[in-house]
N, C-alpha and C. Protein backbone atom coordinates (compact mmCIF):
# COMPACT_ATOMS: atom_id res chain seq x y z
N UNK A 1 74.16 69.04 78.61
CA UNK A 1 74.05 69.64 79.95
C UNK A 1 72.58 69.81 80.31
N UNK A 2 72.23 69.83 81.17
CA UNK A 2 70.56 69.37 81.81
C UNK A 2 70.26 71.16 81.85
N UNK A 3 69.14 71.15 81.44
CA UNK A 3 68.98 73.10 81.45
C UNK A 3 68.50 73.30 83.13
N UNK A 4 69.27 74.51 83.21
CA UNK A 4 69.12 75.72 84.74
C UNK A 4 67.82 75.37 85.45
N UNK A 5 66.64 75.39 84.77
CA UNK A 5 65.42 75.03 85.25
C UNK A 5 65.31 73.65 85.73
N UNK A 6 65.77 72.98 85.16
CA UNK A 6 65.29 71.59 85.15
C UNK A 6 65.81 71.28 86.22
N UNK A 7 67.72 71.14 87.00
CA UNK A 7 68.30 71.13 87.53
C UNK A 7 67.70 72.03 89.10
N UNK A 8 66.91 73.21 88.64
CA UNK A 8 66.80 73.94 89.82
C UNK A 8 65.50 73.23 90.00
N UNK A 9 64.37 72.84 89.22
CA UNK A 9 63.15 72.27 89.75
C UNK A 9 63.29 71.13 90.56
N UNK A 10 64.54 70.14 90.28
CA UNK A 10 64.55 69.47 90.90
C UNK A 10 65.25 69.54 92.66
N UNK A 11 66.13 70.18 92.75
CA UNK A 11 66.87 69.77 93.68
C UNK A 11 66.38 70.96 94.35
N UNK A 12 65.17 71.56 93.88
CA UNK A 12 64.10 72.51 95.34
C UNK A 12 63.25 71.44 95.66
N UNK A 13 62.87 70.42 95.08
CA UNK A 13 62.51 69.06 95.44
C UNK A 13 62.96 68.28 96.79
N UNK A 14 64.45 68.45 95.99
CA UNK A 14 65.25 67.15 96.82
C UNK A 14 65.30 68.61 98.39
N UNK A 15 65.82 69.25 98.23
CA UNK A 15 66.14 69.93 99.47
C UNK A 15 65.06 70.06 100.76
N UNK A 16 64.00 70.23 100.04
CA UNK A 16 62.72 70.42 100.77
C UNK A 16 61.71 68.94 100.80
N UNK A 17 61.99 67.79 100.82
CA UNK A 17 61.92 66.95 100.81
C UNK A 17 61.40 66.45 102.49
N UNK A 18 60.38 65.85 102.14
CA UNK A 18 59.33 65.74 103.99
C UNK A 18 59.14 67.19 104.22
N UNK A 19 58.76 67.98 103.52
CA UNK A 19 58.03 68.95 103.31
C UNK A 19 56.27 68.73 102.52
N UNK A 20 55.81 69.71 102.62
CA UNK A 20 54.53 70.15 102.15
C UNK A 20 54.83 70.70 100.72
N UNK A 21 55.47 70.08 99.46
CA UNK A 21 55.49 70.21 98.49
C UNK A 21 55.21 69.51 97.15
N UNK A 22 54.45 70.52 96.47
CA UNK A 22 53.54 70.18 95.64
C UNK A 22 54.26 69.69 94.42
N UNK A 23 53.83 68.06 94.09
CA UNK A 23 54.71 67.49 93.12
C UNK A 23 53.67 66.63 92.14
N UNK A 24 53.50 67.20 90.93
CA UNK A 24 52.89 66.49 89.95
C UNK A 24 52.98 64.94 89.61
N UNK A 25 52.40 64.16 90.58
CA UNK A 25 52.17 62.51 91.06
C UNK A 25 51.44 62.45 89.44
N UNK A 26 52.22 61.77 88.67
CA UNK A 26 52.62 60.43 87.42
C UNK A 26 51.69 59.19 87.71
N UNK A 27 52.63 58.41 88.79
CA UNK A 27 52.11 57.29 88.99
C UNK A 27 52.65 56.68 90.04
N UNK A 28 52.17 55.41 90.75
CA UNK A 28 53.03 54.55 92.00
C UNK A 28 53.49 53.29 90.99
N UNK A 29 55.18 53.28 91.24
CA UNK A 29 55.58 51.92 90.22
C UNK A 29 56.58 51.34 91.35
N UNK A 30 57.00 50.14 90.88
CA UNK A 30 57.62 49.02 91.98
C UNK A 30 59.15 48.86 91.23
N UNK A 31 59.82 49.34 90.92
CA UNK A 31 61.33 48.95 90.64
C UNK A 31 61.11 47.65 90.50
N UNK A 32 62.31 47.02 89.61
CA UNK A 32 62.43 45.58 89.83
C UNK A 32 63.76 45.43 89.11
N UNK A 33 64.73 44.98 90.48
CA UNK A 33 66.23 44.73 90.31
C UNK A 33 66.35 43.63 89.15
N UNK A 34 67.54 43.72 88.35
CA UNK A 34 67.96 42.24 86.98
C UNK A 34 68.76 42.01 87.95
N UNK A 35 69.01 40.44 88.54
CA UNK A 35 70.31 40.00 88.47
C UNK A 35 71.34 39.66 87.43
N UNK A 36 72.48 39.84 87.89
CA UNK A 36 73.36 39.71 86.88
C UNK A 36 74.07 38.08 87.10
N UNK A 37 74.92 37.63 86.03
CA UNK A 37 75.71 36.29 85.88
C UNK A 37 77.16 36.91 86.76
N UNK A 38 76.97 37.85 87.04
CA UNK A 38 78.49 38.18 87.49
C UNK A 38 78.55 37.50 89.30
N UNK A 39 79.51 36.81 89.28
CA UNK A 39 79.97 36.19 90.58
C UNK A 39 80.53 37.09 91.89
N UNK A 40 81.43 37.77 91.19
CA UNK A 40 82.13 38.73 92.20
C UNK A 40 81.05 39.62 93.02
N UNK A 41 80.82 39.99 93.75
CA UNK A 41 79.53 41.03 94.41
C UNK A 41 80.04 42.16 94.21
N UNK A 42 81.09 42.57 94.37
CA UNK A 42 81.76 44.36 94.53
C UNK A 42 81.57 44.29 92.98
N UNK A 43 82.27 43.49 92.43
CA UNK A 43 82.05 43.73 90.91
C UNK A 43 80.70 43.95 90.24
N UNK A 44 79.79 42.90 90.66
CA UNK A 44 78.89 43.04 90.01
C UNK A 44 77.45 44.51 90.43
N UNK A 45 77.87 44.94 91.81
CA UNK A 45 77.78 46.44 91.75
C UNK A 45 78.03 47.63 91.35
N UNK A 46 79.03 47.30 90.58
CA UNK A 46 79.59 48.37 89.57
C UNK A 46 78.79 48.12 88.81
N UNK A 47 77.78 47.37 87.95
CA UNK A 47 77.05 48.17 86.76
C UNK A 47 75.63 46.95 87.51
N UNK A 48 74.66 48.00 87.54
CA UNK A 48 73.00 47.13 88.10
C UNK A 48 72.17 47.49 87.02
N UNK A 49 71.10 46.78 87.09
CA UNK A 49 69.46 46.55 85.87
C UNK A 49 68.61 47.19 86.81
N UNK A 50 67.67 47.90 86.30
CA UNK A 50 66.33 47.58 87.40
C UNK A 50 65.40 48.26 85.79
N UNK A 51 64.16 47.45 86.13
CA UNK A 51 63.21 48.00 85.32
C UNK A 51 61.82 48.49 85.65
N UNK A 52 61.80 49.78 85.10
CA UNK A 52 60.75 50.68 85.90
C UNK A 52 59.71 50.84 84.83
N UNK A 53 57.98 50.71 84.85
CA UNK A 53 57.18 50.47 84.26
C UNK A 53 56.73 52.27 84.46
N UNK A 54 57.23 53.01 83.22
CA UNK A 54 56.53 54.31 82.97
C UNK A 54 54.65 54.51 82.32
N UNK A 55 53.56 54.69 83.02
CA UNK A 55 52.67 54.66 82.15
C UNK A 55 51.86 53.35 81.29
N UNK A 56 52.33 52.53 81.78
CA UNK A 56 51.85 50.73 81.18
C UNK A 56 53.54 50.57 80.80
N UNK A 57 54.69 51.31 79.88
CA UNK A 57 55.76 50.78 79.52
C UNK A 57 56.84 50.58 80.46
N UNK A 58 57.76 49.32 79.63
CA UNK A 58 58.72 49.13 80.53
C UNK A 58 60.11 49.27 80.34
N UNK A 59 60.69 50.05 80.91
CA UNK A 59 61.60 50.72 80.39
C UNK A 59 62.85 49.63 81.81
N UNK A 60 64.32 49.37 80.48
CA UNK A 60 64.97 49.01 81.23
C UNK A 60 66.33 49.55 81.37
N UNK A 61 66.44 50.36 82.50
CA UNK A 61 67.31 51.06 83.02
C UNK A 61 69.04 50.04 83.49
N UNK A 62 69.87 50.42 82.33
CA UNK A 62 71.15 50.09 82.70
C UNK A 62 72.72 51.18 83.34
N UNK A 63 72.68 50.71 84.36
CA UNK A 63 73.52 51.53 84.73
C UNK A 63 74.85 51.74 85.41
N UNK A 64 76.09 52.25 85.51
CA UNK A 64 76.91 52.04 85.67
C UNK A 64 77.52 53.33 87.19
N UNK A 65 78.13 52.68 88.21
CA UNK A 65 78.47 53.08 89.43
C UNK A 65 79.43 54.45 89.09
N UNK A 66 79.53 55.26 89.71
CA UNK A 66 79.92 56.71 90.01
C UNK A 66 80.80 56.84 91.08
N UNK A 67 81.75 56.77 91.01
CA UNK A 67 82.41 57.20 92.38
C UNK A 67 82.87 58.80 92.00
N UNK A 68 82.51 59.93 92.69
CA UNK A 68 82.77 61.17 92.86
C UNK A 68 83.05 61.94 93.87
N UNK A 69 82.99 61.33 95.62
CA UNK A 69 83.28 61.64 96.37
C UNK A 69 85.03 61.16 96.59
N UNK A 70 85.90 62.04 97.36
CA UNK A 70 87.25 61.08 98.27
C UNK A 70 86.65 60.62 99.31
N UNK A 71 87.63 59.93 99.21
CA UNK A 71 87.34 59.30 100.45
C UNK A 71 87.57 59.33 101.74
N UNK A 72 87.99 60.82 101.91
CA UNK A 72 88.19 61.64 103.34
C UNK A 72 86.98 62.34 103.48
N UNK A 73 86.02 62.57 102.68
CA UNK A 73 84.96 63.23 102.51
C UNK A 73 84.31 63.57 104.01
N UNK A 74 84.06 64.59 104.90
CA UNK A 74 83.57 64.34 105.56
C UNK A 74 82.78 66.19 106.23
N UNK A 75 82.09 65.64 107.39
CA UNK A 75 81.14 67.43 107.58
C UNK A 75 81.78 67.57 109.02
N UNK A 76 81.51 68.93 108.79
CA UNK A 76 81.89 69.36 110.04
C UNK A 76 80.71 70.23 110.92
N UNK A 77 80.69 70.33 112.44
CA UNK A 77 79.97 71.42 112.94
C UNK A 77 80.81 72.63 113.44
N UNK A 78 80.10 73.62 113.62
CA UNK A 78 80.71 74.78 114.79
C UNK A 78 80.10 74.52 115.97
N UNK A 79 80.76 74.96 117.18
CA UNK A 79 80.10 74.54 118.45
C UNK A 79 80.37 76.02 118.90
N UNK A 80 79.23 75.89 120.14
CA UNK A 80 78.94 77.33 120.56
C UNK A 80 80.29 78.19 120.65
N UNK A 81 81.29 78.07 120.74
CA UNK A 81 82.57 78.84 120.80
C UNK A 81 82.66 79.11 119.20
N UNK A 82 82.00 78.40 118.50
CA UNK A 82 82.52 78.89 116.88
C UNK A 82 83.87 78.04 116.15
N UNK A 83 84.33 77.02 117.20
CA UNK A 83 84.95 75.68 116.79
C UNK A 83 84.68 74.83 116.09
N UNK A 84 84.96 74.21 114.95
CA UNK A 84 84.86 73.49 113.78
C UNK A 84 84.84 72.08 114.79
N UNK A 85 84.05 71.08 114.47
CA UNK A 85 84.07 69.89 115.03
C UNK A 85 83.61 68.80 114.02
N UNK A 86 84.86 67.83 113.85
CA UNK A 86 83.59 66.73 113.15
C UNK A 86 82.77 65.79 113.39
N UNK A 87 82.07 65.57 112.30
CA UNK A 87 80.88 65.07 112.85
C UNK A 87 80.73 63.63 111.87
N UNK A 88 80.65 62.37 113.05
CA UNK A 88 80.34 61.27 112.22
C UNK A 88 79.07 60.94 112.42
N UNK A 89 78.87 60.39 110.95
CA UNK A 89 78.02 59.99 110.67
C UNK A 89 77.65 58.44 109.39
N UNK A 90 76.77 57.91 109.76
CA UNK A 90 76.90 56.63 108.47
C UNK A 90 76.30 57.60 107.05
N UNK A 91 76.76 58.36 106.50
CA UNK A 91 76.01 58.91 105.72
C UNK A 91 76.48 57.42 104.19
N UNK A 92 75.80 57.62 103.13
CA UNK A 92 76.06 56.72 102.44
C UNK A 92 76.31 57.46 100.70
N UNK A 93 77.87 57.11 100.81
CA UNK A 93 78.22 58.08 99.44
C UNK A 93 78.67 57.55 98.03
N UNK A 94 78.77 55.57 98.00
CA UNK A 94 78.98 55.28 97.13
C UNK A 94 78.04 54.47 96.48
N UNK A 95 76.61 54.93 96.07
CA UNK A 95 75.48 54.49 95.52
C UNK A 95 74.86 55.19 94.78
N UNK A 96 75.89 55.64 94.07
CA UNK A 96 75.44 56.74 92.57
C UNK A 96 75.76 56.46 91.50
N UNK A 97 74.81 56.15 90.72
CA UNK A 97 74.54 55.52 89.21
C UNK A 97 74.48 56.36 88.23
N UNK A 98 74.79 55.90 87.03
CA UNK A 98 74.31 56.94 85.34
C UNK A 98 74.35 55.87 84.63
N UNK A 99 73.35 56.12 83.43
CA UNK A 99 72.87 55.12 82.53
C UNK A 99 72.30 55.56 81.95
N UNK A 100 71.43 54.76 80.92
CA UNK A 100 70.28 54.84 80.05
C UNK A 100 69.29 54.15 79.80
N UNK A 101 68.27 54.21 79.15
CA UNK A 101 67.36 53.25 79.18
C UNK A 101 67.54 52.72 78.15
N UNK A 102 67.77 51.13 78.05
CA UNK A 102 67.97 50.60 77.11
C UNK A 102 67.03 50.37 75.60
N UNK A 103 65.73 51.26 75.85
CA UNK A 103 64.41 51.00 74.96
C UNK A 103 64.79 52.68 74.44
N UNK A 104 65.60 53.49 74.81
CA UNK A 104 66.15 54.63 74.06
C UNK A 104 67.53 55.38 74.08
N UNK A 105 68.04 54.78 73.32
CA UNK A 105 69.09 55.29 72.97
C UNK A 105 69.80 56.70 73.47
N UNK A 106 68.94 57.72 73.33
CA UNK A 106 69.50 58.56 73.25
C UNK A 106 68.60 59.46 74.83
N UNK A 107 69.02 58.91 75.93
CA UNK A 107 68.18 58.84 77.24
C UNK A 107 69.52 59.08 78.17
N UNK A 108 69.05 59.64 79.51
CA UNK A 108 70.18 59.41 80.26
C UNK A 108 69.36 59.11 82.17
N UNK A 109 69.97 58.77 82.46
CA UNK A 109 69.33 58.19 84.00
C UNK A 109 70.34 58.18 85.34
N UNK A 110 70.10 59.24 85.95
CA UNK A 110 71.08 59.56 87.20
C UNK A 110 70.11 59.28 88.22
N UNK A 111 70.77 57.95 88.75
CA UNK A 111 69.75 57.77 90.37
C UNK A 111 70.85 57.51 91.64
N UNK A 112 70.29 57.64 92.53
CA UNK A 112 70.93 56.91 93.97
C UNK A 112 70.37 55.72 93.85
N UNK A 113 70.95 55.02 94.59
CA UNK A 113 70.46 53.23 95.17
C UNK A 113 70.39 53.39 96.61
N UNK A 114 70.82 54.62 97.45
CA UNK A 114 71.29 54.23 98.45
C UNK A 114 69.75 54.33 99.50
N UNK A 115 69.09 54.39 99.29
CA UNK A 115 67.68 53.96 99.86
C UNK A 115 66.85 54.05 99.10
N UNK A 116 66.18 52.94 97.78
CA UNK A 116 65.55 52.90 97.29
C UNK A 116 65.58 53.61 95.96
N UNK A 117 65.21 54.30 95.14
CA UNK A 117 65.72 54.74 93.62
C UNK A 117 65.59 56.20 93.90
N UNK A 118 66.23 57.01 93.77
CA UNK A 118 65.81 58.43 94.08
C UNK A 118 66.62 59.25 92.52
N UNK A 119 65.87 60.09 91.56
CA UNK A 119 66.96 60.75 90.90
C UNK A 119 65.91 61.10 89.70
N UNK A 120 66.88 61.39 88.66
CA UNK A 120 65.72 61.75 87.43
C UNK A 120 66.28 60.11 86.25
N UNK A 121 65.18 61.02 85.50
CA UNK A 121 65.25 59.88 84.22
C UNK A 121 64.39 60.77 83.11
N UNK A 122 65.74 60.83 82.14
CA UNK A 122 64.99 62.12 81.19
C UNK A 122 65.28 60.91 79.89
N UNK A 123 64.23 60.91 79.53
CA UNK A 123 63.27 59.52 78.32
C UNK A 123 62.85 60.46 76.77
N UNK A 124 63.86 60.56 76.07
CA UNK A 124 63.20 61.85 74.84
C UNK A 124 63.58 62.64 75.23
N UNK A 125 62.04 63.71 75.20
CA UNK A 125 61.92 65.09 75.43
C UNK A 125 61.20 65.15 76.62
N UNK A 126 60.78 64.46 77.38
CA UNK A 126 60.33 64.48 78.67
C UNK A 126 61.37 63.66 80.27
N UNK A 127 61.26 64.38 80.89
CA UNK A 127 62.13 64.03 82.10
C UNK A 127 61.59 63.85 83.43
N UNK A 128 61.41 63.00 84.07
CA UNK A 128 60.89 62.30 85.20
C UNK A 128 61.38 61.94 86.72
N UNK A 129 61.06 62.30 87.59
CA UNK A 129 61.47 62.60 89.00
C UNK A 129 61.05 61.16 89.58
N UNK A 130 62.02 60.40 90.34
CA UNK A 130 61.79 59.22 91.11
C UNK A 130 62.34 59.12 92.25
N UNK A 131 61.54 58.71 93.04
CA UNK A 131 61.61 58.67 94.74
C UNK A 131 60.96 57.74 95.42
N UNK A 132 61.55 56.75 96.67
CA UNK A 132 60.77 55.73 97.35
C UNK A 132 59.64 56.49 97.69
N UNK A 133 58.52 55.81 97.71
CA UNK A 133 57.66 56.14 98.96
C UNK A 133 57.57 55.60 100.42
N UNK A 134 58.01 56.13 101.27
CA UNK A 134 58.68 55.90 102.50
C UNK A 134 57.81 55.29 103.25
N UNK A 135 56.58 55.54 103.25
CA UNK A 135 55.35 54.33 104.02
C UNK A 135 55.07 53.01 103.16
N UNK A 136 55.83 52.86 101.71
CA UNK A 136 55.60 51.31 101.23
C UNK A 136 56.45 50.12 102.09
N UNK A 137 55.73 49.46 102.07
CA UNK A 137 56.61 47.81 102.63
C UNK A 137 57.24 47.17 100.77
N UNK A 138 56.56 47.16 99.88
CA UNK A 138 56.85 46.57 98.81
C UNK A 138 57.82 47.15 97.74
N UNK A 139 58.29 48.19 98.42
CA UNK A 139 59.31 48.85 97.32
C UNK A 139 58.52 50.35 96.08
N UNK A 140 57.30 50.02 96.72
CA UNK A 140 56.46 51.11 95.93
C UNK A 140 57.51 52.33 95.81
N UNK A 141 57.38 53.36 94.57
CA UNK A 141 57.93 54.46 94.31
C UNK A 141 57.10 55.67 94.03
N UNK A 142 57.28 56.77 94.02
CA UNK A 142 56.47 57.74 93.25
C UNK A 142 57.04 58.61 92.02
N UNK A 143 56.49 58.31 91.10
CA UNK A 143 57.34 59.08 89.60
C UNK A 143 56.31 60.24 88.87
N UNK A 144 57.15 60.69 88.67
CA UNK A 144 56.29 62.42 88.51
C UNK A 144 57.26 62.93 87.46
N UNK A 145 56.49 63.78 86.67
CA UNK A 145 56.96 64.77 85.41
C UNK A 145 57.95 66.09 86.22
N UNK A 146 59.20 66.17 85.31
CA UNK A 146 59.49 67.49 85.88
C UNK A 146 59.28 68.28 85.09
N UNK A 147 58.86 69.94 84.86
CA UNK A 147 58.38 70.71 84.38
C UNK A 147 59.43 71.85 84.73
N UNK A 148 59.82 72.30 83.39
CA UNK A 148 61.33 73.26 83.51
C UNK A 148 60.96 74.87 84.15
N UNK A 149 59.36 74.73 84.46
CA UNK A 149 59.32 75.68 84.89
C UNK A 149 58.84 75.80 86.30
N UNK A 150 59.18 74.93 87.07
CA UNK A 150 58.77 74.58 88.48
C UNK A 150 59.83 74.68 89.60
N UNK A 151 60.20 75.82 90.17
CA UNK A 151 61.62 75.73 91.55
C UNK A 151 60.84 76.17 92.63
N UNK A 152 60.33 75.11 93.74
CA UNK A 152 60.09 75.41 94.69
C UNK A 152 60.74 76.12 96.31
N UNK A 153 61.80 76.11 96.07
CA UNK A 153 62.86 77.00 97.16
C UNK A 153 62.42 78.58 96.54
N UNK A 154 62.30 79.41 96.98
CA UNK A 154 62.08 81.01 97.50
C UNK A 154 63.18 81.57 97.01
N UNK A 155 63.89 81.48 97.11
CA UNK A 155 65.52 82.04 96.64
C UNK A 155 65.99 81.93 95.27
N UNK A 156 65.52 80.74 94.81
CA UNK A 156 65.62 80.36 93.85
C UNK A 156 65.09 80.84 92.97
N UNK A 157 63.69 81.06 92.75
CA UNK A 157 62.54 81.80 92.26
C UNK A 157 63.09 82.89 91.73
N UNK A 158 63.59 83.59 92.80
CA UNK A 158 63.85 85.51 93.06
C UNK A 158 65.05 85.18 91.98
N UNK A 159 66.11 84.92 92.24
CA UNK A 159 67.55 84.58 91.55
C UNK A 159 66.85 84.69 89.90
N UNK A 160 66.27 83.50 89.89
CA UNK A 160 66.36 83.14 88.36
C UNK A 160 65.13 82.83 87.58
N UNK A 161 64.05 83.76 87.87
CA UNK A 161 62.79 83.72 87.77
C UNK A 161 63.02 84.52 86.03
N UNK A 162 63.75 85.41 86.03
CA UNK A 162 64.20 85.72 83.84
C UNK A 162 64.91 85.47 83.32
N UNK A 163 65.32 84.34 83.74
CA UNK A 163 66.16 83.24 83.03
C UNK A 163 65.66 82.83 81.44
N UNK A 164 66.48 82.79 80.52
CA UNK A 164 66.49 82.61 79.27
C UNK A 164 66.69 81.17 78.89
N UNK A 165 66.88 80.78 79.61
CA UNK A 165 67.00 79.50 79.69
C UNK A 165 66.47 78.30 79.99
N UNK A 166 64.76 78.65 79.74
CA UNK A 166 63.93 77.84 80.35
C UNK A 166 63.88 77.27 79.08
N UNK A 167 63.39 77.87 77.82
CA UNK A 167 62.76 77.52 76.44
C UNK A 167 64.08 76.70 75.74
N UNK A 168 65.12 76.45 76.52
CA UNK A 168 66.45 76.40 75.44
C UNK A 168 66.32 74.99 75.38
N UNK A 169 66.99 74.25 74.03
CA UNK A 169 67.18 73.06 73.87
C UNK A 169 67.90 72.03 74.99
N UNK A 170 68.22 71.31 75.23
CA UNK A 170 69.12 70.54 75.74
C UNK A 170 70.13 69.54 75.27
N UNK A 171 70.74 68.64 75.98
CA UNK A 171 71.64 67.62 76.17
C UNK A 171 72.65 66.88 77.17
N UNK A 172 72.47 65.91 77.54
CA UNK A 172 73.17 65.48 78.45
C UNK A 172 74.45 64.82 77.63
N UNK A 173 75.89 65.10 78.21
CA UNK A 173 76.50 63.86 78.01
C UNK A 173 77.28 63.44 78.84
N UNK A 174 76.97 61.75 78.19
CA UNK A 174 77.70 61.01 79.38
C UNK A 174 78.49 60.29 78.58
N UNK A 175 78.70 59.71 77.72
CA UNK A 175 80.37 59.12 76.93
C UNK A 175 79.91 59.82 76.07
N UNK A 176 81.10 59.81 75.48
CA UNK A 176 81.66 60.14 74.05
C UNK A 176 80.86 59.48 73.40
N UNK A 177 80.32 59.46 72.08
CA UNK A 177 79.86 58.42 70.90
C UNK A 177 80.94 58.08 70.25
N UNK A 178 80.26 56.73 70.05
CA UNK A 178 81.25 56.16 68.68
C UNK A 178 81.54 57.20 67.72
N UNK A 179 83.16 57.07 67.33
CA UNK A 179 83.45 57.92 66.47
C UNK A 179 83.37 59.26 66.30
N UNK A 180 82.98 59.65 67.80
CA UNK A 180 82.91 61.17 68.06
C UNK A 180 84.28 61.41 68.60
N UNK A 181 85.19 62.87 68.19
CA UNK A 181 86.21 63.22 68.65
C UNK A 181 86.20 63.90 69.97
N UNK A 182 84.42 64.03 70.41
CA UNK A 182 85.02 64.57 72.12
C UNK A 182 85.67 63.85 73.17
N UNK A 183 86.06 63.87 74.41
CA UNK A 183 86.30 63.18 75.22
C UNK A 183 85.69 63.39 76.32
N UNK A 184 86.07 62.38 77.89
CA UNK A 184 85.79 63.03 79.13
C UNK A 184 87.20 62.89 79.75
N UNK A 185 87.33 64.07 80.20
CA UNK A 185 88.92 64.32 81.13
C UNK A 185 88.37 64.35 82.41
N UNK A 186 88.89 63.40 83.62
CA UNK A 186 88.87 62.99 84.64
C UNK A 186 89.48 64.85 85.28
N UNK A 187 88.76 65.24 85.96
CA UNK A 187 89.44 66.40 87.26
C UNK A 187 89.01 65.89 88.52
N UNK A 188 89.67 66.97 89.53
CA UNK A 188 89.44 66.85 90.95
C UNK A 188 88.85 67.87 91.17
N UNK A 189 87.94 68.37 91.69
CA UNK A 189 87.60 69.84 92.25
C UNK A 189 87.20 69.74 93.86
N UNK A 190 88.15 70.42 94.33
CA UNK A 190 87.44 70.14 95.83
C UNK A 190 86.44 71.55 96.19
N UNK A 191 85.92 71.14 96.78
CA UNK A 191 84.61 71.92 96.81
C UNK A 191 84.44 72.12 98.96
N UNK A 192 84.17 73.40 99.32
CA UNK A 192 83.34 73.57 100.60
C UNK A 192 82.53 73.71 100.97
N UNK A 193 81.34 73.12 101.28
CA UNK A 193 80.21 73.89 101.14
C UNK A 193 79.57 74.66 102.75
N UNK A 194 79.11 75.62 102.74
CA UNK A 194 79.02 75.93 103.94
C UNK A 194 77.45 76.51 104.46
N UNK A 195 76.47 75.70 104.87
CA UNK A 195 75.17 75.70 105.18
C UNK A 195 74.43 76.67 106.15
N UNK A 196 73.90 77.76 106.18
CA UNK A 196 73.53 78.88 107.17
C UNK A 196 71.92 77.88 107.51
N UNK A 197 71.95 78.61 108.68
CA UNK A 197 70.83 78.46 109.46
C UNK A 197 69.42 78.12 108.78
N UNK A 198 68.77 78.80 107.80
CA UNK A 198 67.95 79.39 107.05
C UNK A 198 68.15 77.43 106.16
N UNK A 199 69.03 77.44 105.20
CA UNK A 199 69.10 76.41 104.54
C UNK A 199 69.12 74.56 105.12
N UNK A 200 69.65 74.90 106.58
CA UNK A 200 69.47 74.00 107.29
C UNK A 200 68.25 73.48 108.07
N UNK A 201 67.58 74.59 108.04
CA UNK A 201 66.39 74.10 108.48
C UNK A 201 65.12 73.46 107.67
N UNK A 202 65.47 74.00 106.46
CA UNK A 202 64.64 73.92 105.30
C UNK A 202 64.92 72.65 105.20
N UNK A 203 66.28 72.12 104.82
CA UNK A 203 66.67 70.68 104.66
C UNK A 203 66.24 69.82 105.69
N UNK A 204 65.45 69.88 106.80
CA UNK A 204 65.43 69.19 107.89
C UNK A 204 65.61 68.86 109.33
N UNK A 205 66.80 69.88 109.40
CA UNK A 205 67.36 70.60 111.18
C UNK A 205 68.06 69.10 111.27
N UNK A 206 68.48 68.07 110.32
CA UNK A 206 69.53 66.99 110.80
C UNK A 206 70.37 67.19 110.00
N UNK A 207 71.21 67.08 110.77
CA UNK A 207 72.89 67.22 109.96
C UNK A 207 73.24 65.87 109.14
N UNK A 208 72.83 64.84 109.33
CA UNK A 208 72.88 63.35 108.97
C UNK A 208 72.11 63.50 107.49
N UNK A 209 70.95 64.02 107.55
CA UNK A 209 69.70 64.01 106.71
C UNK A 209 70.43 65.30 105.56
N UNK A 210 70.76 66.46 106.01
CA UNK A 210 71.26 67.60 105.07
C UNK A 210 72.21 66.58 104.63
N UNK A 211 73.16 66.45 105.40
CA UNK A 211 74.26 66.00 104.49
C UNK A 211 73.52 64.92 103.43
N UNK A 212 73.52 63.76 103.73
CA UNK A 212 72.71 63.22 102.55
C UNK A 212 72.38 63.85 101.24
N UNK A 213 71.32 64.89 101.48
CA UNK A 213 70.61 65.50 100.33
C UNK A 213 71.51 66.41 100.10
N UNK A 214 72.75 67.00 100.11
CA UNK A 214 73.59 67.85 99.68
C UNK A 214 74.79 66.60 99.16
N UNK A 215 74.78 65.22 99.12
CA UNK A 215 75.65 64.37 98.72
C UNK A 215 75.12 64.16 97.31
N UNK A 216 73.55 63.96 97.36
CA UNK A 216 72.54 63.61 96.32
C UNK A 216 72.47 64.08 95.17
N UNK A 217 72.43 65.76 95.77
CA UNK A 217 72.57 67.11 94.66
C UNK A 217 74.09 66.84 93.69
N UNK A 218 75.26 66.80 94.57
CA UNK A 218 76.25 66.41 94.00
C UNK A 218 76.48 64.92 93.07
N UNK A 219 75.98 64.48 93.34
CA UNK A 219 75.52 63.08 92.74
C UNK A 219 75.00 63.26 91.22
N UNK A 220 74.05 64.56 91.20
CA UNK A 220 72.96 64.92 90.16
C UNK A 220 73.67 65.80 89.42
N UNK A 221 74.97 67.19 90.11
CA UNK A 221 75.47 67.71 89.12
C UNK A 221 76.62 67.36 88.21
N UNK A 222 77.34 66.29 89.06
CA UNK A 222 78.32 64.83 88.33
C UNK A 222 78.16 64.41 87.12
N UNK A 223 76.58 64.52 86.57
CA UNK A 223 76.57 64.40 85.69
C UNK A 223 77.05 64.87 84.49
């Protein structure tokens, strides 16, 4: 399971995102998609390559498609009477990946595809924040260290600023190991989420754009 900090450093990131926030810049790296031998296209989107050059190394990220949303999934507004209305939008919800890096074993890698690479990639004992850079023409990215002790949202801070849980070990899992007796049991949880004023603005004042980055977050706790 990804520790409290780590999880909260990031997604005060993602929320506040085209904001004025201060993010420990790594390096600028260029993704670079593997094609696969697979013929089918839907098929061969279910599991993609891309290899991302950490620091001079090149690490090659394999990964396999996520579906976690239904597919009624959808947002709603209130309108000045306080009427629930929905609201369409192209938001984009089936471009969520998990994997590993194939140069470590024991690695895990949760990104979006759905504009460019956005997500973490925890390599060892160190874990790494990736995001397009939105003024590249070439696919440029920006990759940065996350630091378990970094939550930039205000609320967040206050909440869980003596948390015991900064110093604690970790683990992600995503299958079972060979010959391990755990499993993963498939559930449903439906979930509401309901966005006040205050959080909406922070995210952006677009309902198109929140939703997104509240699809993203869910994307990240899937794991």
């Amino acid at each position: 399971m990804l520790p409290l900090f780590l999880v909260l450093s990031y997604l005060g990131q993602v929320i506040a995102a085209g904001k004025d926030v201060e993010t420990p810049l790594l390096q600028i790296t260029v993704p670079e998609k593997i094609d696969t031998n697979i013929q089918d296209a839907k098929e061969a989107e279910t599991q993609v390559t891309y290899v991302v050059t950490i620091e001079g190394k090149a690490y090659t990220l394999q990964l396999e498609k996520q579906s976690f949303l239904h597919p009624l999934f959808g947002t709603y507004l209130r309108d000045k009477l306080g009427t629930l209305q929905p609201y369409f939008s192209l938001v984009k919800t089936h471009c969520f990946y998990q994997g590993h890096a194939a140069e470590i074993p024991v690695s895990t890698v949760t990104l979006s595809t759905c504009s460019g690479l956005r997500g973490l990639l925890q390599l060892e004992n160190i874990t790494y924040g990736i995001e397009p850079l939105e003024s590249s023409a070439t696919f440029e990215h920006i990759l940065y260290e996350i630091k378990n002790n970094k939550i930039d949202y205000s609320p967040l801070k206050e909440n869980f600023a003596n948390s015991e849980q900064e110093s604690q070990s970790y683990r992600i899992l995503v299958k079972p190991e060979k010959g391990s007796n755990s499993t993963l049991t498939k559930r449903i949880l439906r979930i509401k989420i309901i966005m006040d004023k205050a959080m909406f603005d922070h995210m952006g004042s677009e309902v198109g754009v929140a939703t997104q980055k509240v699809v993203h977050i869910f994307g990240l706790i899937n794991t």
